[in-house]
Protein backbone atom coordinates (compact mmCIF):
# COMPACT_ATOMS: atom_id res chain seq x y z
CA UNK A 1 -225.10 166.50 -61.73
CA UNK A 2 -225.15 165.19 -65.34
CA UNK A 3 -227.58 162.76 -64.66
CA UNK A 4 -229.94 165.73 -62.81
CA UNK A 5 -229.41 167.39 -66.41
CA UNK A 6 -229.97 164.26 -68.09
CA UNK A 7 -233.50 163.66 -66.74
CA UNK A 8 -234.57 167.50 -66.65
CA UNK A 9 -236.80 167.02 -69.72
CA UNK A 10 -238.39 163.92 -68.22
CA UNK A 11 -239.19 165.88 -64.93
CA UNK A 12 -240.69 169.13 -67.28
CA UNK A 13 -242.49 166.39 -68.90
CA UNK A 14 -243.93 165.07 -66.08
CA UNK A 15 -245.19 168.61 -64.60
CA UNK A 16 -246.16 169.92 -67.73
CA UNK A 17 -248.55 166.53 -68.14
CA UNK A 18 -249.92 166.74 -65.14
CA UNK A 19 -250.95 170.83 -65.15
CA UNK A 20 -251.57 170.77 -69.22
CA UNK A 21 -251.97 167.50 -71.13
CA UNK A 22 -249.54 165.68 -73.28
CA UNK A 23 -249.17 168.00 -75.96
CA UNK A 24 -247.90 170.54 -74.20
CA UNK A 25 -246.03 168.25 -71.98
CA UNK A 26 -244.52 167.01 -75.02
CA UNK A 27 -243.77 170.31 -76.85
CA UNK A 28 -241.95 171.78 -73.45
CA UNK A 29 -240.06 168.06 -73.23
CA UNK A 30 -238.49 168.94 -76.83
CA UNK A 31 -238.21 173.19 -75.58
CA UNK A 32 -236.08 172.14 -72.65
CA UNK A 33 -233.74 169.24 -74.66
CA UNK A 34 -233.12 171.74 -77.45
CA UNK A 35 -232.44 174.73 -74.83
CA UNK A 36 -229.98 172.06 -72.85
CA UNK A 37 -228.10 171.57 -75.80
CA UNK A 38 -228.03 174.81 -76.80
CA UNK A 39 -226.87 176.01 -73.47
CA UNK A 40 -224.03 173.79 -73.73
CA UNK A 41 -222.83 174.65 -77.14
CA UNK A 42 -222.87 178.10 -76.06
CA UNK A 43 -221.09 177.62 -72.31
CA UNK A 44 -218.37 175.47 -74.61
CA UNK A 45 -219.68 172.43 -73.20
CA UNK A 46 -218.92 169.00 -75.23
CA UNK A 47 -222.50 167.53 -76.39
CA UNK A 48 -222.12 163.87 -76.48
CA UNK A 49 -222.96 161.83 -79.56
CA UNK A 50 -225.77 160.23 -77.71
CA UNK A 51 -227.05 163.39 -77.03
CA UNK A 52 -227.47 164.46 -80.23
CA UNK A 53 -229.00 161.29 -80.76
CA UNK A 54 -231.41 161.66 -77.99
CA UNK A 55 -232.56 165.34 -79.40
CA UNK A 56 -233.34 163.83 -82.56
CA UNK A 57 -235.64 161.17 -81.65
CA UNK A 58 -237.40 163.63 -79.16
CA UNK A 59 -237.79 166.36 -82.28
CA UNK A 60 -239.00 163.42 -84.34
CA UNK A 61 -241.41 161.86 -82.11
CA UNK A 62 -242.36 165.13 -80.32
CA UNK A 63 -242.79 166.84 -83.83
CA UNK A 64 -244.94 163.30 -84.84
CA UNK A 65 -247.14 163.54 -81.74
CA UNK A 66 -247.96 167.48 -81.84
CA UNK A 67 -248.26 167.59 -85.39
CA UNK A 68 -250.60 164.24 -85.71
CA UNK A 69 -252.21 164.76 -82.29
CA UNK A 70 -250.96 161.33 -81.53
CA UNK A 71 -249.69 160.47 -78.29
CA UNK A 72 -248.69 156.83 -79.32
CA UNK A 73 -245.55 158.97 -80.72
CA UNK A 74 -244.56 160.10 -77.70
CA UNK A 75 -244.60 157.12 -75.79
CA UNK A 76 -242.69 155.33 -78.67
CA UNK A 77 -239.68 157.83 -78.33
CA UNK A 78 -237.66 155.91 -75.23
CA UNK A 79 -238.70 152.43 -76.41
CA UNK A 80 -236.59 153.82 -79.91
CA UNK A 81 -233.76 155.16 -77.83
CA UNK A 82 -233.27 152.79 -75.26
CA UNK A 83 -233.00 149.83 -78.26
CA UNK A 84 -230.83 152.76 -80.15
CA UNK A 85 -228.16 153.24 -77.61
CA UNK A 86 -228.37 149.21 -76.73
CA UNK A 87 -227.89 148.78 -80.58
CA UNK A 88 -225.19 151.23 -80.55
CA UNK A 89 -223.26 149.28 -77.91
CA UNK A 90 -223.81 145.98 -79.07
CA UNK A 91 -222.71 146.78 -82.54
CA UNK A 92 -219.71 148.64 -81.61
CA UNK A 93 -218.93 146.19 -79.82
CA UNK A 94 -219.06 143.32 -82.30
CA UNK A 95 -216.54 145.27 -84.44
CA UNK A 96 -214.15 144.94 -81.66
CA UNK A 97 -214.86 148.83 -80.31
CA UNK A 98 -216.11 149.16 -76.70
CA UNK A 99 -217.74 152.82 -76.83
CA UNK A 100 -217.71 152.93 -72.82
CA UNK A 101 -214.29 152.52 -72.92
CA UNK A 102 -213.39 155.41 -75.19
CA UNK A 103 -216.26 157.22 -72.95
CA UNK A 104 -214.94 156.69 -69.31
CA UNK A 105 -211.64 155.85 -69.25
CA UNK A 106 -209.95 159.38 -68.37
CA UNK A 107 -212.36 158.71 -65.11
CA UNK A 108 -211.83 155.31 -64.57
CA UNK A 109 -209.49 152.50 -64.99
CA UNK A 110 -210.12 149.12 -65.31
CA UNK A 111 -209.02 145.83 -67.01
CA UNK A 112 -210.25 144.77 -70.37
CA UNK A 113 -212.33 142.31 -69.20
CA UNK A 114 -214.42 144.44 -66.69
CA UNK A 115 -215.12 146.80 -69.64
CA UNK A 116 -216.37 144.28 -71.53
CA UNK A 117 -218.55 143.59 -68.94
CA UNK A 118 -219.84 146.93 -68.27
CA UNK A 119 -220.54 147.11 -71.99
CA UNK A 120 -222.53 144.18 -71.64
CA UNK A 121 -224.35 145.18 -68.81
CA UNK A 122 -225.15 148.45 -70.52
CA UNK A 123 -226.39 146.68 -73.92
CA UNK A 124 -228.83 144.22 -71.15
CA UNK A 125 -229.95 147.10 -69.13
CA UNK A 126 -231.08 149.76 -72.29
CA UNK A 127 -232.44 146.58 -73.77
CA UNK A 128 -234.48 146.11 -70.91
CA UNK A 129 -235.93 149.85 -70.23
CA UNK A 130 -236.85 149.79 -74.14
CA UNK A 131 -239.02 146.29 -73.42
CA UNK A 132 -240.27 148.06 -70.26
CA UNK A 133 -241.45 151.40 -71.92
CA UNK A 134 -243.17 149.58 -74.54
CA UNK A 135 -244.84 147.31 -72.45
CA UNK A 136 -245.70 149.90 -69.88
CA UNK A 137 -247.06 152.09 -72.95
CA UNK A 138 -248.98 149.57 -74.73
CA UNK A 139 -250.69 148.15 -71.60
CA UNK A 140 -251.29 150.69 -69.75
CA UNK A 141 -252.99 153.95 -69.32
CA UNK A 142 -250.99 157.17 -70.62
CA UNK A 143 -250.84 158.58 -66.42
CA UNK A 144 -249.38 155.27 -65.75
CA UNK A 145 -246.90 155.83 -68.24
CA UNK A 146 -246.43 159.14 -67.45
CA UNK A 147 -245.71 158.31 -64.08
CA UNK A 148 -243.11 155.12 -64.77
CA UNK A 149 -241.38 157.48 -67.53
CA UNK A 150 -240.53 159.78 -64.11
CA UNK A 151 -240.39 157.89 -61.47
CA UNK A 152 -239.60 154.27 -63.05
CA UNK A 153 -236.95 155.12 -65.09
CA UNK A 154 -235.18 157.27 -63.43
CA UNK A 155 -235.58 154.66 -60.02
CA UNK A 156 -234.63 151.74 -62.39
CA UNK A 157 -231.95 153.82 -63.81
CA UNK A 158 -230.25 155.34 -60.32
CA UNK A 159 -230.61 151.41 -58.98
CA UNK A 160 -228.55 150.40 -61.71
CA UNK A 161 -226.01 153.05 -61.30
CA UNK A 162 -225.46 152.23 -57.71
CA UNK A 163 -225.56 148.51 -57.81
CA UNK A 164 -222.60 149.24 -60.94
CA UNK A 165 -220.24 151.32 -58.40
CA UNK A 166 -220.20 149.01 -56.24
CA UNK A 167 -219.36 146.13 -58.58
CA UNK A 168 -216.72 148.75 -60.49
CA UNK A 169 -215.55 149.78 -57.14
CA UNK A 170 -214.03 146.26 -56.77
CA UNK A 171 -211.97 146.33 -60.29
CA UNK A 172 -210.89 149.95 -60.17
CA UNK A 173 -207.31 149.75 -61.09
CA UNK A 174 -205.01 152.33 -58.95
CA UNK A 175 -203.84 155.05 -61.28
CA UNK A 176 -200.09 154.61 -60.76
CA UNK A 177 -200.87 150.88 -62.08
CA UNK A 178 -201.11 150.50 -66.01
CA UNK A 179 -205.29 149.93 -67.16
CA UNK A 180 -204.06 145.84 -68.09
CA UNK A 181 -202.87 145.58 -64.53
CA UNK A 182 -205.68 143.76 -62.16
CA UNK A 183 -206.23 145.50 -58.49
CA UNK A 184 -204.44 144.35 -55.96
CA UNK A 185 -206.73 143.14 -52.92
CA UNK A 186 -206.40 144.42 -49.34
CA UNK A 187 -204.18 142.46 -46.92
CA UNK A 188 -206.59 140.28 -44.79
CA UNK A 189 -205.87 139.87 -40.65
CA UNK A 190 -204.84 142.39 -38.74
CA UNK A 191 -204.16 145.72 -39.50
């Protein structure tokens, strides 16, 4: 469900580009991030750092593209916060903090080293989508962007998701076991 929520302004985006342009596309993309979070502050709802982060960049590269009638602001905005949250990672990480740890471990256990891991693949994978958008952006029309900001993204990002359970799936650590523990593989023969 959060990751429905999460791409809701991409998806209003999208619509809104192809029934009215980009600058209205772009000013209902920043309507529908502000009313998220505002919905959630109000329904008691924690808004994650990142989020916060994320309504920022959309206010300032929304408010950039509407107010100079420049859509090369616009397009900009996930190449920013895609390197942002890979930058975030990466230098928590090099002062010994691993943010997806403090993030996901009341839903998950693993061992250290898998977290590390995940960070990394996390820092690779934002890294990535920001060298994607800005190629995608630069070289390409703005209705091919348009359409990779939908349906690339969020294909790319729902690939990586899935291909990540399954390689978690195999280092979950049994919650009666303590998180340094490693799991214990099945018993192989017959059952």
């Amino acid at each position: 469900m959060k990751l429905l929520l999460d791409f809701l302004p991409i998806v209003v985006f999208f619509v809104c580009f192809k029934f009215a342009g980009i600058y209205v596309a772009t000013a209902a993309a920043i309507a529908v991030t502000i009313s998220q979070l505002a919905w959630m502050a109000l329904t008691g709802r924690k808004i994650e750092p990142m989020q916060w982060v994320g309504l920022a960049i959309i206010v300032v590269f929304g408010g950039a593209t509407l107010w100079l009638q420049d859509e090369s602001f616009i397009k900009w905005k996930p190449t920013v916060l895609y390197a942002l949250f890979a930058a975030i990672l990466a230098i928590a990480r090099l002062r010994g903090r691993n943010l997806l740890t403090s993030l996901l471990k009341a839903q998950m256990q693993l061992p250290a080293p898998i977290w590390d891991q995940l960070n990394l693949l996390w820092i690779v994978f934002f890294a990535a989508m920001a060298v994607a958008n800005y190629v995608v952006a630069n070289l390409f029309s703005t209705e091919i962007w348009v359409n990779f900001k939908l349906f690339g993204t969020m294909g790319l990002t729902v690939l990586f998701v899935i291909a990540q359970a399954i390689y978690l799936n195999r280092h979950l650590v049994p919650p009666d076991l303590p998180a340094s523990a490693e799991p214990v593989e099945p018993a192989k023969g017959n059952p």
